[in-house]
Structures are given as structure tokens and as C-alpha cells.
C-alpha atoms as a PDB file:
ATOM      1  CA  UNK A   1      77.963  55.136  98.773  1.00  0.00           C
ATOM      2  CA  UNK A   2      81.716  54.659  98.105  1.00  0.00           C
ATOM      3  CA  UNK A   3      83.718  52.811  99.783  1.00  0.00           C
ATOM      4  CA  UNK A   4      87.912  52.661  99.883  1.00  0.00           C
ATOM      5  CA  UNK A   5      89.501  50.134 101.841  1.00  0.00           C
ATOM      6  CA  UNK A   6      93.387  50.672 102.129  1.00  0.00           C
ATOM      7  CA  UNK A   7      95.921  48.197 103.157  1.00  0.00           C
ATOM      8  CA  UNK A   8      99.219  48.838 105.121  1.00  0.00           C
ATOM      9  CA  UNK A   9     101.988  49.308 102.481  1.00  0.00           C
ATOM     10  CA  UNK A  10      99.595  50.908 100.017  1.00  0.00           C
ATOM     11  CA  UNK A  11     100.958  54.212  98.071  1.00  0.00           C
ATOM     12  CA  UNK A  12      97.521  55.915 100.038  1.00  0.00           C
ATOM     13  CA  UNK A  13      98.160  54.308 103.593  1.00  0.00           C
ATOM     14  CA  UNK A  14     101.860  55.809 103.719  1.00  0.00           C
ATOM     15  CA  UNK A  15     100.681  59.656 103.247  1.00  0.00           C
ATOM     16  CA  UNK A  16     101.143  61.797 105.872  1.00  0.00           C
ATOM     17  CA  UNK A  17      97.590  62.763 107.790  1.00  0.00           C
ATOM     18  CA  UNK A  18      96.595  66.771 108.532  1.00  0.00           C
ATOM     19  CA  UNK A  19      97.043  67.993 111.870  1.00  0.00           C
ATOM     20  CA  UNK A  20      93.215  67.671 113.010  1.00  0.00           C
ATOM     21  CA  UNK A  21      91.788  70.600 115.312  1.00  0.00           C
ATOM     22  CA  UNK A  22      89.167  69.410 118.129  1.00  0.00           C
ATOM     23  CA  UNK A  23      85.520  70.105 117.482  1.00  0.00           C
ATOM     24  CA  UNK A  24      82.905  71.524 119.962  1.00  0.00           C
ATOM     25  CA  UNK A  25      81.385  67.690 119.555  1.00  0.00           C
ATOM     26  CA  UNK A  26      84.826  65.633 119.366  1.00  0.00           C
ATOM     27  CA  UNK A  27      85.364  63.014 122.161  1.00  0.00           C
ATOM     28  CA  UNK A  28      88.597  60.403 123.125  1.00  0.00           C
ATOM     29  CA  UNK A  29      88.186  57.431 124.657  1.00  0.00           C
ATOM     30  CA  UNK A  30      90.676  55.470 126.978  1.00  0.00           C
ATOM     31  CA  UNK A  31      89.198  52.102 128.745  1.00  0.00           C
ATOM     32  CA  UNK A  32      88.988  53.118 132.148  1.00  0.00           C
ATOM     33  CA  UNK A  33      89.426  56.767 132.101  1.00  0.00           C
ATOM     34  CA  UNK A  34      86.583  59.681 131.814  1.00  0.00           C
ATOM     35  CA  UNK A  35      85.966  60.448 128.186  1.00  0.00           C
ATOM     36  CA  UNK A  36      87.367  63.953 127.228  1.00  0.00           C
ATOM     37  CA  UNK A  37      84.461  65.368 125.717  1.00  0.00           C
ATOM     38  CA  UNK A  38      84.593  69.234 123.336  1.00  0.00           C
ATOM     39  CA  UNK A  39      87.481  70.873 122.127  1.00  0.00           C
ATOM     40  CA  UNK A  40      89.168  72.026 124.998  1.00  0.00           C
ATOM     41  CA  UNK A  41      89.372  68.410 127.167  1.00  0.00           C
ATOM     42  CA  UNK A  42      90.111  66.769 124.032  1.00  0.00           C
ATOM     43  CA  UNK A  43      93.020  69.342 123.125  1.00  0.00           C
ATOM     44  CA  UNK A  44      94.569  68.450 126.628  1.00  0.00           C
ATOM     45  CA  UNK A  45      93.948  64.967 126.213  1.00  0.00           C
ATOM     46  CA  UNK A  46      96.137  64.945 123.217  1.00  0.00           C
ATOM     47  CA  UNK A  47      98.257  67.411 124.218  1.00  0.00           C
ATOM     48  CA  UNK A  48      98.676  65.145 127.454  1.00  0.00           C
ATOM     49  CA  UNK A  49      99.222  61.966 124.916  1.00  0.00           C
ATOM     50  CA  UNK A  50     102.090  64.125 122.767  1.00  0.00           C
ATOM     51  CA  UNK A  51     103.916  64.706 126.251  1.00  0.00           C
ATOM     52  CA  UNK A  52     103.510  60.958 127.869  1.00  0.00           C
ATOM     53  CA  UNK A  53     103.996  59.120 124.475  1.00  0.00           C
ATOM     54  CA  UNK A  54     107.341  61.392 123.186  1.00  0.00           C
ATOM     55  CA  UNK A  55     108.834  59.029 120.616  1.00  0.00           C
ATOM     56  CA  UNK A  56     104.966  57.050 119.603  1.00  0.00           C
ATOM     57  CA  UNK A  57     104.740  56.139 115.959  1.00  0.00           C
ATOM     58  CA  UNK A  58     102.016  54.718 114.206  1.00  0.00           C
ATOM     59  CA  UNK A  59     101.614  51.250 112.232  1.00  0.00           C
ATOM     60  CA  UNK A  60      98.138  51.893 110.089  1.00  0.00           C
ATOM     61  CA  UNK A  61      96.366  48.360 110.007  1.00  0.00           C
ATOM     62  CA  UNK A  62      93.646  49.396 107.870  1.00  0.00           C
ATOM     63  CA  UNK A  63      91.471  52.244 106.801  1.00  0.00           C
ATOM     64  CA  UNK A  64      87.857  52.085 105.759  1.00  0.00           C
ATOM     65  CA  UNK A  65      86.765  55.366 103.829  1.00  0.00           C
ATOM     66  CA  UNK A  66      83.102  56.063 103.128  1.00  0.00           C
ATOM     67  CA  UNK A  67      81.022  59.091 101.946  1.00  0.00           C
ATOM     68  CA  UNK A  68      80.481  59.831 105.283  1.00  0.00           C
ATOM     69  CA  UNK A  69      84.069  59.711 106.775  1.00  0.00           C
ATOM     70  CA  UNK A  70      86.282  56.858 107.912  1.00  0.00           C
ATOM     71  CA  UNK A  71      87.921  54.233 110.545  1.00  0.00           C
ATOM     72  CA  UNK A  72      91.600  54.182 110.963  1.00  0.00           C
ATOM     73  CA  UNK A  73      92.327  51.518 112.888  1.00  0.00           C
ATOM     74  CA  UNK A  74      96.190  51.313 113.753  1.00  0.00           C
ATOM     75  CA  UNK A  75      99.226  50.359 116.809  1.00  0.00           C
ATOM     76  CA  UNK A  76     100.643  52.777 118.196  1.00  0.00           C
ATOM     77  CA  UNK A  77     104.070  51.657 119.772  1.00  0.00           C
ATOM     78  CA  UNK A  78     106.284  54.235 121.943  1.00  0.00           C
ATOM     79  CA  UNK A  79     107.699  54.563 125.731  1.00  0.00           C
ATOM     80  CA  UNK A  80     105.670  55.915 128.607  1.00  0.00           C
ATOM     81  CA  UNK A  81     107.196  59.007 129.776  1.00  0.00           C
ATOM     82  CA  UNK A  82     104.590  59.868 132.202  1.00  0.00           C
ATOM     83  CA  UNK A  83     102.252  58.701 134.588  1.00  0.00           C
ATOM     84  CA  UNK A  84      99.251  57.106 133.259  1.00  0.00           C
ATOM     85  CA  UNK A  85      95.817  57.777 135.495  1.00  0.00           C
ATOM     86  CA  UNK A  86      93.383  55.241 133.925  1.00  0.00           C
ATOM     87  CA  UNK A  87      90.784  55.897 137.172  1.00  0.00           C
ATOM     88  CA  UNK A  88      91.300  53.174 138.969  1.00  0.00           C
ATOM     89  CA  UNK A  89      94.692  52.450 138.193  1.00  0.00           C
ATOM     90  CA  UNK A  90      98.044  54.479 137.834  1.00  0.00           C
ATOM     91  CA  UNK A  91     100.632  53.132 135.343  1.00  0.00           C
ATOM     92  CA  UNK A  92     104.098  54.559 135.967  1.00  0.00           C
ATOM     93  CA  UNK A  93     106.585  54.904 133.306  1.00  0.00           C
ATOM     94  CA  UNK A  94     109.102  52.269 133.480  1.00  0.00           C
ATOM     95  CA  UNK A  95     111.098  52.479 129.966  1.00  0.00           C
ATOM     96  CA  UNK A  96     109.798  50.046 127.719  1.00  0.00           C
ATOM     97  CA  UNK A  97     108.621  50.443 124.761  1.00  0.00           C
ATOM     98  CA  UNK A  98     105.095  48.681 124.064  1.00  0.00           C
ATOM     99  CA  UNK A  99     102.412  48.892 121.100  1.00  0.00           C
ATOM    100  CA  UNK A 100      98.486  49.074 121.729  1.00  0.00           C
ATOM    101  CA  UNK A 101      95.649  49.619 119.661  1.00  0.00           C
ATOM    102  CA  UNK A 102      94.067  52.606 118.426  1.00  0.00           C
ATOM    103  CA  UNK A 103      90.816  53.375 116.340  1.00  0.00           C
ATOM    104  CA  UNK A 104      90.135  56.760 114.845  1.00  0.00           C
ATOM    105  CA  UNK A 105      86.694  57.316 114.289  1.00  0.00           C
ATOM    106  CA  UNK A 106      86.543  60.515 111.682  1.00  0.00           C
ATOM    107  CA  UNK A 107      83.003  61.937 110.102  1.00  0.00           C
ATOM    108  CA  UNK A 108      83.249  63.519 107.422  1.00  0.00           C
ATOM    109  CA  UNK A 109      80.711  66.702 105.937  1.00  0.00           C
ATOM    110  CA  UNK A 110      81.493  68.575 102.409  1.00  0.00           C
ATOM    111  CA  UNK A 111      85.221  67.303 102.117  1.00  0.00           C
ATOM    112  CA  UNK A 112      86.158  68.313 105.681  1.00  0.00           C
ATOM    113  CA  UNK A 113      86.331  66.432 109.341  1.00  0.00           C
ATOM    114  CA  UNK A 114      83.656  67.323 111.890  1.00  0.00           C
ATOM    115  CA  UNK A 115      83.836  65.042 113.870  1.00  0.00           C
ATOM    116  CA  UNK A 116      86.895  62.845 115.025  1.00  0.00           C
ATOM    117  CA  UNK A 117      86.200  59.805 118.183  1.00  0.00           C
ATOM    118  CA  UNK A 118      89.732  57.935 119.254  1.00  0.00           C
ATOM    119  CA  UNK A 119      89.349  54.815 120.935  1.00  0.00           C
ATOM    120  CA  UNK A 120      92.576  53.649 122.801  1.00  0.00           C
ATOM    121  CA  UNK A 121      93.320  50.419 123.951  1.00  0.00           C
ATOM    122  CA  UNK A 122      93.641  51.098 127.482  1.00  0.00           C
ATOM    123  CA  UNK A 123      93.276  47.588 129.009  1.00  0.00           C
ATOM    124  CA  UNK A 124      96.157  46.389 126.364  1.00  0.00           C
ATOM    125  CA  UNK A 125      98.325  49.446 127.498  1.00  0.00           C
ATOM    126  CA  UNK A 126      98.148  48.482 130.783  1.00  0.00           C
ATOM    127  CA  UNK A 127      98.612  44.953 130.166  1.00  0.00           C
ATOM    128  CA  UNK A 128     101.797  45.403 128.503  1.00  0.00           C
ATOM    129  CA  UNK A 129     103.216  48.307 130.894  1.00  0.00           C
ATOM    130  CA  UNK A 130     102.514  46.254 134.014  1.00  0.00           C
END
């Protein structure tokens, strides 16, 4: 199996990433929200995280690449510009910029993604927004 391990800075980490289409099987995960599940929920899910997350960029911490795909695991900072439904709780935009964790979670069959899981750091979101 090989194995690629890329550090922020690196000549690789700085590249820009394709646009990724959601997959029958592709799923996003926010603490305390339902998972989005298949390519339509997922599509809104993003499409709801481009619309409350206008000016987000992305600080790559690390990627781990293996045969079988890889783990980005990054910070996304950027200003709420929408209410947030986590389930039980309802952030409300307020203006500030904050950063939370993300982990992309890609697999990987004959050179192309099938398969991509995001994990976002709900909890720390609302942590910092509150």
C-alpha cells in the first residue's frame, strides 16, 4: 500500500482540489444535525454550506493519501450568514468570523472518488458562534 502524507505549506497541499459531485452512497456529517445521506441531500447540504459560509476558506492541516483514497483534515474559518439548525439548537448569524474543524473522508476506486464522508465540527462551531 502507499502511503503520502502532506504537510501544510507543501508544493502538493497548496493545489487547488476538483469540484467533487455527490455519489448515490456519499454522506455529511454535522454533530447534532441529521446526516445528509445520497446525492441529492448531500448536494443541498453543501449547497446550503456555500450560501451560510459566503466568504469560508480553508487552512489544510494535513492529508493522508492511501491506495484506497484519503483524509483531509483541515479549519475552515468564515462568517455565518445564515441560520444554523443543528437539531436541538439554532445558531444565528451574528458577524464574526470563527474557524472549526473539518475532515474529508474521500475513497478512492481506479483513479477516481466514489465515495466522499465530511465530518464538521459542529460542537466547536457552536462553541465559538455562541
Amino acid at each position: 500500500m502507499h502511503v503520502a502524507r502532506l504537510q501544510p505549506g507543501s508544493e502538493s497541499s497548496t493545489r487547488s482540489t476538483p469540484v467533487l459531485s455527490c455519489t448515490a452512497d456519499s454522506k455529511v456529517h454535522m454533530a447534532g444535525a441529521p446526516e445528509a445521506r445520497g446525492s441529492e441531500e448531500c448536494r443541498a447540504a453543501f449547497g446550503f454550506l456555500l450560501e451560510a459560509w459566503p466568504d469560508q476558506q480553508f487552512d489544510i492541516q494535513e492529508i493522508v493519501a492511501h491506495d484506497g483514497g484519503y483524509v483531509c483534515r483541515s479549519i475552515l474559518t468564515g462568517t455565518l450568514a445564515k441560520l444554523w439548525n443543528l437539531g436541538s439548537t439554532v445558531v444565528e448569524q451574528r458577524g464574526q468570523r470563527v474557524s472549526f474543524g473539518i475532515l474529508d473522508v474521500m475513497t478512492c476506486r481506479e483513479g477516481l472518488i466514489v465515495r466522499k464522508e465530511v465530518w464538521l465540527d459542529g460542537r466547536a462551531m457552536t462553541a465559538a458562534l455562541m
